[in-house]
Protein backbone atom coordinates (compact mmCIF):
# COMPACT_ATOMS: atom_id res chain seq x y z
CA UNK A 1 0.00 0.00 0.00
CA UNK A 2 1.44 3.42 -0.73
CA UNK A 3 1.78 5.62 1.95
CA UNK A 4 1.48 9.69 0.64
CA UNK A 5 3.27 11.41 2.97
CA UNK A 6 2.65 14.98 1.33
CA UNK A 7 0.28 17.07 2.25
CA UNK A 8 -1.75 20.33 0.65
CA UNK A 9 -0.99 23.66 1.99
CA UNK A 10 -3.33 26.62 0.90
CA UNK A 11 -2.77 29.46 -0.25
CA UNK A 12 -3.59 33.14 0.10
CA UNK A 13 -5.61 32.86 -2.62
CA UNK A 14 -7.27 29.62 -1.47
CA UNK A 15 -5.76 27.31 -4.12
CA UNK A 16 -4.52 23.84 -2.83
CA UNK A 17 -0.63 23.37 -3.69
CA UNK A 18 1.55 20.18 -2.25
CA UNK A 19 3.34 20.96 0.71
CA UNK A 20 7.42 21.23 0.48
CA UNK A 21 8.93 17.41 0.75
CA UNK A 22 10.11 16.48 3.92
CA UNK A 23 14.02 17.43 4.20
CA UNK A 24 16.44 14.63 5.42
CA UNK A 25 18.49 14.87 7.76
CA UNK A 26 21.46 12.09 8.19
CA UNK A 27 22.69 11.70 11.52
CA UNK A 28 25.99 10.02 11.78
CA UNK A 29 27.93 9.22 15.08
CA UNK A 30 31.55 9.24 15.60
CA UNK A 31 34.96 9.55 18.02
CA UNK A 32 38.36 9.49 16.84
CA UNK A 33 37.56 8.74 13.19
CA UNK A 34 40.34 10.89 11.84
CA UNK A 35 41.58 8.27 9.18
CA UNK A 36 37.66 8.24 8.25
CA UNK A 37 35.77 10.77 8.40
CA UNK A 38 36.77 13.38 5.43
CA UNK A 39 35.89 10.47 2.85
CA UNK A 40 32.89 9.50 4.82
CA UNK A 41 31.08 12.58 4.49
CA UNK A 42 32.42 13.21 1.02
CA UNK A 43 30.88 10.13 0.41
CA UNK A 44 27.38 11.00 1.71
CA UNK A 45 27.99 14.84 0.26
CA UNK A 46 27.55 13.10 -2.77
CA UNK A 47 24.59 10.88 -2.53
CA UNK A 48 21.94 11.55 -5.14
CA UNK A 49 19.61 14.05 -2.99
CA UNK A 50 16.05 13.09 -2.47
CA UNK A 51 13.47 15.67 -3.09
CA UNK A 52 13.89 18.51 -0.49
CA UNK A 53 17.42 18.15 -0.07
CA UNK A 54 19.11 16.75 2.90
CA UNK A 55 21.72 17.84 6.17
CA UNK A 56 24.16 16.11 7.67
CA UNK A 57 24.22 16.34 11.45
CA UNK A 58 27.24 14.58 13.07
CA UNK A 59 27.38 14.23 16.71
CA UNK A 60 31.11 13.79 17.80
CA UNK A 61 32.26 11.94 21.08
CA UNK A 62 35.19 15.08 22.26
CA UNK A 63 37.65 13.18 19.34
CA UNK A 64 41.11 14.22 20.09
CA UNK A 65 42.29 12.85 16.85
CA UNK A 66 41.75 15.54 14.82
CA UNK A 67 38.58 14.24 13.86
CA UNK A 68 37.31 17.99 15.30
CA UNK A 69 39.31 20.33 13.46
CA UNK A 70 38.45 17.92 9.98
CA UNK A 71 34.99 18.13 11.18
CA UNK A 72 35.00 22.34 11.92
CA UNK A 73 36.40 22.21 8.17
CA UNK A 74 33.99 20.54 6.31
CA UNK A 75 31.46 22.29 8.07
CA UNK A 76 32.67 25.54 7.10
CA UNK A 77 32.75 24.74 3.53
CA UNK A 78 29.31 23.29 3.05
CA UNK A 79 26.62 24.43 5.15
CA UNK A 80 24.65 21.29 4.73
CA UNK A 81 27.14 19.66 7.46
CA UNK A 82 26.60 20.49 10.81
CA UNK A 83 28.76 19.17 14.06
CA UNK A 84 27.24 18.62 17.48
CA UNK A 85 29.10 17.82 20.88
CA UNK A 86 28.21 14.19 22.49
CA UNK A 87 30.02 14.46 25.54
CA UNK A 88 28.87 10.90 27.01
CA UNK A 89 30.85 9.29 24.31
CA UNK A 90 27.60 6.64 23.91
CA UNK A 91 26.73 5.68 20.33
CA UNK A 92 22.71 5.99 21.76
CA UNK A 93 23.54 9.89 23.59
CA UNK A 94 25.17 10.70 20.35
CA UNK A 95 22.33 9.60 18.23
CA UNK A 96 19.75 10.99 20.59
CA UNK A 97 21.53 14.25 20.24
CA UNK A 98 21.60 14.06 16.86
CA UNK A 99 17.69 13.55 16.27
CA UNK A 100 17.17 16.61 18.79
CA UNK A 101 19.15 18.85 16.45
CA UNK A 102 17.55 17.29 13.38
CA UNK A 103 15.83 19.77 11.00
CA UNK A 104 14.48 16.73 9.01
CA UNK A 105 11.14 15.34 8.91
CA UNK A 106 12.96 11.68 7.80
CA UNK A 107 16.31 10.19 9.51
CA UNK A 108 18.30 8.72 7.84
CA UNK A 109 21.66 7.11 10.19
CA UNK A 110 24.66 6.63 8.27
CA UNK A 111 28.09 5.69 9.27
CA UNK A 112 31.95 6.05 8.77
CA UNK A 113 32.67 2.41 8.41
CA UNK A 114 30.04 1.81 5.39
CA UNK A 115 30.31 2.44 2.06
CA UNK A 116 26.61 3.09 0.18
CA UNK A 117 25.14 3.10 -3.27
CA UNK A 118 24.89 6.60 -4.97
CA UNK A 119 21.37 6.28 -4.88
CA UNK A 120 20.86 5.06 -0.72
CA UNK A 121 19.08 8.17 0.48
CA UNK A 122 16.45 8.31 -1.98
CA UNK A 123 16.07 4.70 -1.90
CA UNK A 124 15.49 5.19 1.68
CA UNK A 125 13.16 7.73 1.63
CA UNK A 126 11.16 5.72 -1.28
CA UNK A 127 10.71 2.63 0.74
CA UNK A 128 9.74 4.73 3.86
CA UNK A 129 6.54 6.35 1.63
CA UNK A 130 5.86 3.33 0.07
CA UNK A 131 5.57 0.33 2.47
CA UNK A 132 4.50 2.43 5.41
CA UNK A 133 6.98 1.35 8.24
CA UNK A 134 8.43 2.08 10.92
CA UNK A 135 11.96 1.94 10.65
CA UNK A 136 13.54 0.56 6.71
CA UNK A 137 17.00 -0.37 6.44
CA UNK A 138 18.77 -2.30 3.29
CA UNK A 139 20.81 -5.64 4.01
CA UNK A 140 23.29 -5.83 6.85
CA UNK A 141 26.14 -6.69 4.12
CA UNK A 142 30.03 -6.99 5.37
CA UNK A 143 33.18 -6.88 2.88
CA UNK A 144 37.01 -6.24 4.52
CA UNK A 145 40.26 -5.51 2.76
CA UNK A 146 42.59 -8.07 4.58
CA UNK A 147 42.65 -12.04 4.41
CA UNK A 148 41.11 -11.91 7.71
CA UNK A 149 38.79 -9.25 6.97
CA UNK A 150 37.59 -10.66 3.98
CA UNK A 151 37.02 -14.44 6.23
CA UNK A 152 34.94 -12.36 8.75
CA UNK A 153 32.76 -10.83 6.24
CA UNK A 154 32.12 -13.99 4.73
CA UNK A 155 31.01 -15.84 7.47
CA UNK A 156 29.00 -12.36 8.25
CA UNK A 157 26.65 -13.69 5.83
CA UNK A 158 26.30 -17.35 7.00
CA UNK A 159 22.95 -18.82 8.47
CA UNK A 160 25.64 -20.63 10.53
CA UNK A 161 27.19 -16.84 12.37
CA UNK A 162 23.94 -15.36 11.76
CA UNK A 163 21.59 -17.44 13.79
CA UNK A 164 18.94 -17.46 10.32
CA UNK A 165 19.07 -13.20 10.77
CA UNK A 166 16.96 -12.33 7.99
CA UNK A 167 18.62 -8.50 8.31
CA UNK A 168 22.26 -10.63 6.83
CA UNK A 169 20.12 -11.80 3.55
CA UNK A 170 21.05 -10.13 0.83
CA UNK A 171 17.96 -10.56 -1.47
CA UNK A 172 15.34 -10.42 1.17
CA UNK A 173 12.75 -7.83 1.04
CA UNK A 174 10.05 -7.96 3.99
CA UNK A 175 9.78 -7.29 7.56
CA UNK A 176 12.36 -7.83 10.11
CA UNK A 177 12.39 -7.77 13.34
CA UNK A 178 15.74 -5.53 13.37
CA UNK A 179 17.34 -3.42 10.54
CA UNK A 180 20.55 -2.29 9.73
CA UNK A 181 21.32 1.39 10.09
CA UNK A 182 18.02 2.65 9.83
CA UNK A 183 15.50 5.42 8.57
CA UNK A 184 12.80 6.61 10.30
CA UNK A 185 10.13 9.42 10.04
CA UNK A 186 10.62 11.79 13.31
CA UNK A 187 7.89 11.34 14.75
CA UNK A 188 8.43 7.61 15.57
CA UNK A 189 10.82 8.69 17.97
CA UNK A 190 8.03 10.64 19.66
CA UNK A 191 5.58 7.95 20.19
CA UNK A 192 8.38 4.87 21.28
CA UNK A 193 10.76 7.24 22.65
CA UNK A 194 14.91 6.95 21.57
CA UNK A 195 17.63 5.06 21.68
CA UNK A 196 18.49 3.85 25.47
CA UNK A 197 21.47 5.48 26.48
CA UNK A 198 22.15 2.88 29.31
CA UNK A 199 22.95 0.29 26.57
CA UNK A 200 26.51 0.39 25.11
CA UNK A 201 25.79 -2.15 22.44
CA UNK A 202 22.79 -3.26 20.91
CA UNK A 203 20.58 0.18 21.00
CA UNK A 204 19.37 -0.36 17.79
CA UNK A 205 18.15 -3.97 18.51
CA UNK A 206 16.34 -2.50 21.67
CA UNK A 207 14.42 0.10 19.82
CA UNK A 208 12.93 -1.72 16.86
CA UNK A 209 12.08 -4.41 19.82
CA UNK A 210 10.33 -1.17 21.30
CA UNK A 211 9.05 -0.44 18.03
CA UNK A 212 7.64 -4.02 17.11
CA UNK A 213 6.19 -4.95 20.84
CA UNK A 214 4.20 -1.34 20.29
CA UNK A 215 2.85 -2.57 17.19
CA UNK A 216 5.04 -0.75 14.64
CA UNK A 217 6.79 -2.28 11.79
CA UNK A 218 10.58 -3.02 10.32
CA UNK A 219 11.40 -3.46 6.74
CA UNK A 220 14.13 -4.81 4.95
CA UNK A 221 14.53 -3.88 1.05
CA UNK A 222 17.70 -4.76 -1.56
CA UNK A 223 16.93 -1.60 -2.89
CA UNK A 224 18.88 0.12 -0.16
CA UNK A 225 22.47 -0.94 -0.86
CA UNK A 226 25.14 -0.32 1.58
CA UNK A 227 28.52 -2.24 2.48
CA UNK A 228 29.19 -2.09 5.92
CA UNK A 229 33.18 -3.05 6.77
CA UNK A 230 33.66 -5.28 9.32
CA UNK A 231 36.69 -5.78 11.62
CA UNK A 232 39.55 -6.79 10.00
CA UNK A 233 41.36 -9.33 12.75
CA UNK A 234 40.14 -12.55 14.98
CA UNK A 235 40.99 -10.57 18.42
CA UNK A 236 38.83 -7.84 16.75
CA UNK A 237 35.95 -9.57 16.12
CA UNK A 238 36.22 -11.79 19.15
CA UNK A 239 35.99 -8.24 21.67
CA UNK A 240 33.12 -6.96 19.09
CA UNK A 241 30.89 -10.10 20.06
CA UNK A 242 32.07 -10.41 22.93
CA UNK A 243 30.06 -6.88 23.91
CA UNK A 244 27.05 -8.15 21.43
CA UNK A 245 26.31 -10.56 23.90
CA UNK A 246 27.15 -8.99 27.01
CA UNK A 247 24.65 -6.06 26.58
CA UNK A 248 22.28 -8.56 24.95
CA UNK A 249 21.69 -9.47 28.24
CA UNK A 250 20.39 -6.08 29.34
CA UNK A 251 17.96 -5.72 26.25
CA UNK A 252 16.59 -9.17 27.31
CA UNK A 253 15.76 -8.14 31.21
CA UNK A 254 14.27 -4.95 30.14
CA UNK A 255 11.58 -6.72 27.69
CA UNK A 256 11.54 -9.48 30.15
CA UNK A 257 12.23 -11.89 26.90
CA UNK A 258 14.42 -12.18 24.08
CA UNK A 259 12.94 -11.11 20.82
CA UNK A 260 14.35 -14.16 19.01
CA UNK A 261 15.16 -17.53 20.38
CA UNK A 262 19.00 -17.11 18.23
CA UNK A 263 19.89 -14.50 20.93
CA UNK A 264 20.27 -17.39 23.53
CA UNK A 265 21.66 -20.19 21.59
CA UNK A 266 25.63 -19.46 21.82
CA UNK A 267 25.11 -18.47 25.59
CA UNK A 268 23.14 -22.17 26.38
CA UNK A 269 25.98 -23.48 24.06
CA UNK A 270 28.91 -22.47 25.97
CA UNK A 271 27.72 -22.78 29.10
CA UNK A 272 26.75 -26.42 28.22
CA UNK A 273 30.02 -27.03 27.51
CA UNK A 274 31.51 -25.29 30.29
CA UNK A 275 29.56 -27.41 32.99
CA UNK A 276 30.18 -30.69 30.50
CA UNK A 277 34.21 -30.13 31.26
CA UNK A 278 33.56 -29.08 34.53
CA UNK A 279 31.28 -32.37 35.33
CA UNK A 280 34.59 -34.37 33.47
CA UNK A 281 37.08 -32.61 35.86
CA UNK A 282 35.11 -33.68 39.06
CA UNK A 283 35.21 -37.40 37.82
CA UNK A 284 38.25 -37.18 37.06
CA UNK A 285 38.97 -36.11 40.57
CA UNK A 286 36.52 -38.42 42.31
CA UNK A 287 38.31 -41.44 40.25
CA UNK A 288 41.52 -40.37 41.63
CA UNK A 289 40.45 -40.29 45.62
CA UNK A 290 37.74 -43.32 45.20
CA UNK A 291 39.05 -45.81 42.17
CA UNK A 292 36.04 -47.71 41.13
CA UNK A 293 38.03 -50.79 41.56
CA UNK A 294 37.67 -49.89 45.39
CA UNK A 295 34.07 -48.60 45.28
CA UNK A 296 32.11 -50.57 42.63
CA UNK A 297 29.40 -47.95 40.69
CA UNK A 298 31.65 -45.57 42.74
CA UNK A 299 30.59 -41.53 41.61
CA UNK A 300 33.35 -41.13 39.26
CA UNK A 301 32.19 -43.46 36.98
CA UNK A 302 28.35 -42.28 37.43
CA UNK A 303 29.70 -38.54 36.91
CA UNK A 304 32.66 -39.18 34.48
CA UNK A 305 31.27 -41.50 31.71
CA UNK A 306 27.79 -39.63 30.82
CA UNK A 307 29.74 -36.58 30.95
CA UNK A 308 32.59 -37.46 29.21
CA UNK A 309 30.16 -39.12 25.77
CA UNK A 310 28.02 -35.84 26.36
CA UNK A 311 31.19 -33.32 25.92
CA UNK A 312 32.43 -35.48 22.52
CA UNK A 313 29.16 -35.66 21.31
CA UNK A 314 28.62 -31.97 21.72
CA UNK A 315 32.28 -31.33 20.47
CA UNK A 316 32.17 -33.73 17.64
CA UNK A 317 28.38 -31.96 16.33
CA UNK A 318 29.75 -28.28 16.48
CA UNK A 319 33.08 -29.23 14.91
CA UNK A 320 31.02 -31.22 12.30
CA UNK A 321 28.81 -27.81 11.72
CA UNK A 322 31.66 -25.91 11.64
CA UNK A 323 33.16 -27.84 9.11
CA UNK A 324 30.56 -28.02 6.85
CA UNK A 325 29.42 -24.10 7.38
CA UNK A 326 32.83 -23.05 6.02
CA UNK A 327 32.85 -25.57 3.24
CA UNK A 328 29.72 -24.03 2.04
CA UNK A 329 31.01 -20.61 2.99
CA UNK A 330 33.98 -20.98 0.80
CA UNK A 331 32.26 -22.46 -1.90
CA UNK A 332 29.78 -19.37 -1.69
CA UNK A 333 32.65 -16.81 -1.70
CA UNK A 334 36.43 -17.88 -2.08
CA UNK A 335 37.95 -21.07 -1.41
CA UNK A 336 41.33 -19.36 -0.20
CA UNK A 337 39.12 -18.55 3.11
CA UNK A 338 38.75 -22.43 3.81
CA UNK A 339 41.17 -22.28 6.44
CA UNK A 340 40.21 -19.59 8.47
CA UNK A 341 36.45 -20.15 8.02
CA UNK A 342 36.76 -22.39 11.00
CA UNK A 343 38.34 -19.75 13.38
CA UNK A 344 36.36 -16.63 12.52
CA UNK A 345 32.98 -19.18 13.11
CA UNK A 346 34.22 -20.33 16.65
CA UNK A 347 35.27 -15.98 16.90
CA UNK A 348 31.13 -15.09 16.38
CA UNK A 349 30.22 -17.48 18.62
CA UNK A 350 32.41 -18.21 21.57
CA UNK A 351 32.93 -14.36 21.52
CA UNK A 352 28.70 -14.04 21.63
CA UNK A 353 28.43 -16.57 24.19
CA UNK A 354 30.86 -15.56 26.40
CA UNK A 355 29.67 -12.07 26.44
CA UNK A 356 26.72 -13.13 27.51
CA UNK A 357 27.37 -15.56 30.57
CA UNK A 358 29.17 -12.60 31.57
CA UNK A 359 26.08 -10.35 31.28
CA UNK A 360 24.53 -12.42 33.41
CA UNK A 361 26.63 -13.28 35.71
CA UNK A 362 27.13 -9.32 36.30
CA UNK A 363 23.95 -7.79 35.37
CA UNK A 364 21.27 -10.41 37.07
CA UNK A 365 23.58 -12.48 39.42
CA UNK A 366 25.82 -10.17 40.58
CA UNK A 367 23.65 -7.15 39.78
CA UNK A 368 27.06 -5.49 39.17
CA UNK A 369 27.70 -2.64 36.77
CA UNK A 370 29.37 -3.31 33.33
CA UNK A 371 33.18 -3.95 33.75
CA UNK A 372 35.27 -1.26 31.73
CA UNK A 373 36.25 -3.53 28.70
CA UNK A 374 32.36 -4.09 28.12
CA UNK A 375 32.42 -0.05 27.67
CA UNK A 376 35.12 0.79 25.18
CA UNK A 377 35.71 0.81 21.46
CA UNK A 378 36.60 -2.64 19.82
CA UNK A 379 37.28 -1.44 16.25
CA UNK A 380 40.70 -1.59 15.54
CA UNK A 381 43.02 1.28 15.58
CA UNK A 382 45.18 2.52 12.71
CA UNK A 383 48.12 2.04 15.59
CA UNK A 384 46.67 -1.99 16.52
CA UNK A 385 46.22 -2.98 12.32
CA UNK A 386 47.89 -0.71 9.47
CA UNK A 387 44.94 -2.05 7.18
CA UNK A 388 42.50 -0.31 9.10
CA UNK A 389 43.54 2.51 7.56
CA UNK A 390 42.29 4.23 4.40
């Protein structure tokens, strides 16, 4: 169904004449993004503009990169980019402060670390008017420079790292129940309220959960093409999910359930195999002090054997998936990823699972706050990987 989003001002003269288009306004977020941000925004400065034109309000964390001064430049020569201070350093206070200062009727978030099609705002705006949702957002697509960069974003788009995300299909058009990026009309952020600044990951997630539970609606169209660059080492990618799922943890006690079942497999997963090696240790130790030679049906053989077939059955079923997810994965992409398909797999979801026993151990057990490597930026530095640069 197409939604008309223009309306009819009159006139002095009481003649009926469509309103101006709504202008856009992108809202990106950013801290220390020297190495970034001058081709980022030339980048958007040259998107195709949808009718009405559009602004570019950027709210910066206090960079002291130089990231300021490049930002105060660009600013001064084109008046469609504007710089705002986010002093809290939060991806959700910078992107609340951005939608405050927005002149826009339609939001469009864009970031440093994607690249987009010439045509991405327009195609936003299109799909916004014609479907009638919520929130729209293209496919959550990955690509890298390096060997490992180029593994990661690979197995980005596996069923197998994904969890069945439909947001990581490429072709898929339909709703979602989360979106990349995102564009939104303003006024949604009126009637479900914005981003929750006490989440350091996973904001996004948590508001198109708010958006769905209050009957709203998420689309996904191909139509709005973007390449989003994902982290470009194992250690990187291990710390990114590693926050995933610890702040998971905090969207899930707020809504009082997860929004998809995926969000609690690598969690059960580890821990399953943490208390399977934990259960072998005991028997282990029990066999040691009470030798079942000694104490027939003694309880290191009751402990020890069940738990011992239930850790290589678990073991030899992921390594099995694991295997034949990167064989398909490489045969999907490029072959010369083969052998570190494996790693980069066990990276998504040891990393994701891990996180997350820790979020609950510290946000529900311990009812601790979040430890200060939970809180920090896990994108790698131009210092940490020379091909993060550029």
């Amino acid at each position: 169904m197409l939604v008309e989003e223009r309306k009819l001002d009159r006139t002095v003269n009481g003649e009926c004449k469509p309103a101006p288009a709504p202008l856009v306004s992108v809202i990106l977020i950013c801290r220390c993004e020297a190495l970034h941000i001058r081709a980022a925004l030339a980048s958007i400065l040259a998107q195709e503009s949808p009718e009405g034109g559009f602004e570019i309000v950027v709210a910066d964390g206090l960079s002291d990169d130089g990231t300021r001064e490049a930002l105060a430049e660009i600013a001064g020569a084109d008046p469609r980019v504007r710089m705002i201070d986010n002093p809290a350093q939060l991806t959700a206070a910078g992107l609340n402060a951005a939608i405050r200062a927005a002149a826009g009727q339609i939001l469009v978030r864009m970031d440093a670390h994607t690249r987009y099609a010439p045509d991405y705002l327009r195609q936003c705006v299109s799909v916004l008017r014609s479907t009638g949702a919520d929130n729209v957002g293209g496919p959550w697509i990955a690509q890298a420079g390096n060997y490992a960069g180029e593994a990661i974003a690979a197995a980005f788009q596996s069923r197998f790292a994904a969890g069945g995300a439909r947001s990581h299909l490429p072709h898929y058009e339909g709703e979602v129940d989360t979106v990349y990026l995102g564009c939104w009309r303003k006024e949604v952020f009126q009637r479900f309220g914005g981003f929750d600044e006490a989440l350091v990951r996973n904001q996004d997630d948590e508001h198109n959960l708010r958006i769905i539970r209050g009957g709203g609606r998420i689309w996904q169209s191909p139509k709005i093409r973007s390449c989003y660059h994902s982290r470009t080492s194992l250690k990187g990618l291990f710390r990114q999910y590693l926050q995933y799922g610890y702040w998971k943890v905090q969207v899930i006690r707020k809504h009082g359930k997860p929004a998809s079942l995926r969000h609690l497999v690598p969690g059960v997963f580890v821990l399953t195999l943490l208390l399977l090696v934990l259960a072998c240790g005991l028997g282990v130790a029990a066999s040691s002090l009470w030798p079942a030679t000694t104490v027939p049906g003694s309880v290191s053989s009751r402990l020890l054997t069940p738990a011992l077939a239930g850790l290589v059955t678990l073991v030899s079923l992921y390594t099995l998936a694991l295997l034949l997810a990167s064989l398909q994965t490489a045969w999907r992409t490029k072959w010369k990823l083969l052998p570190a398909l494996p790693f980069v797999f066990c990276g998504y979801h040891f990393g994701y699972g891990i996180g997350f026993l820790k979020g609950v151990l510290d946000f529900a057990i311990l009812k601790r706050n979040a430890s200060g490597s939970m809180i920090g930026l896990t994108r790698e530095s131009a210092v940490e990987n020379p091909s993060a640069r550029g």
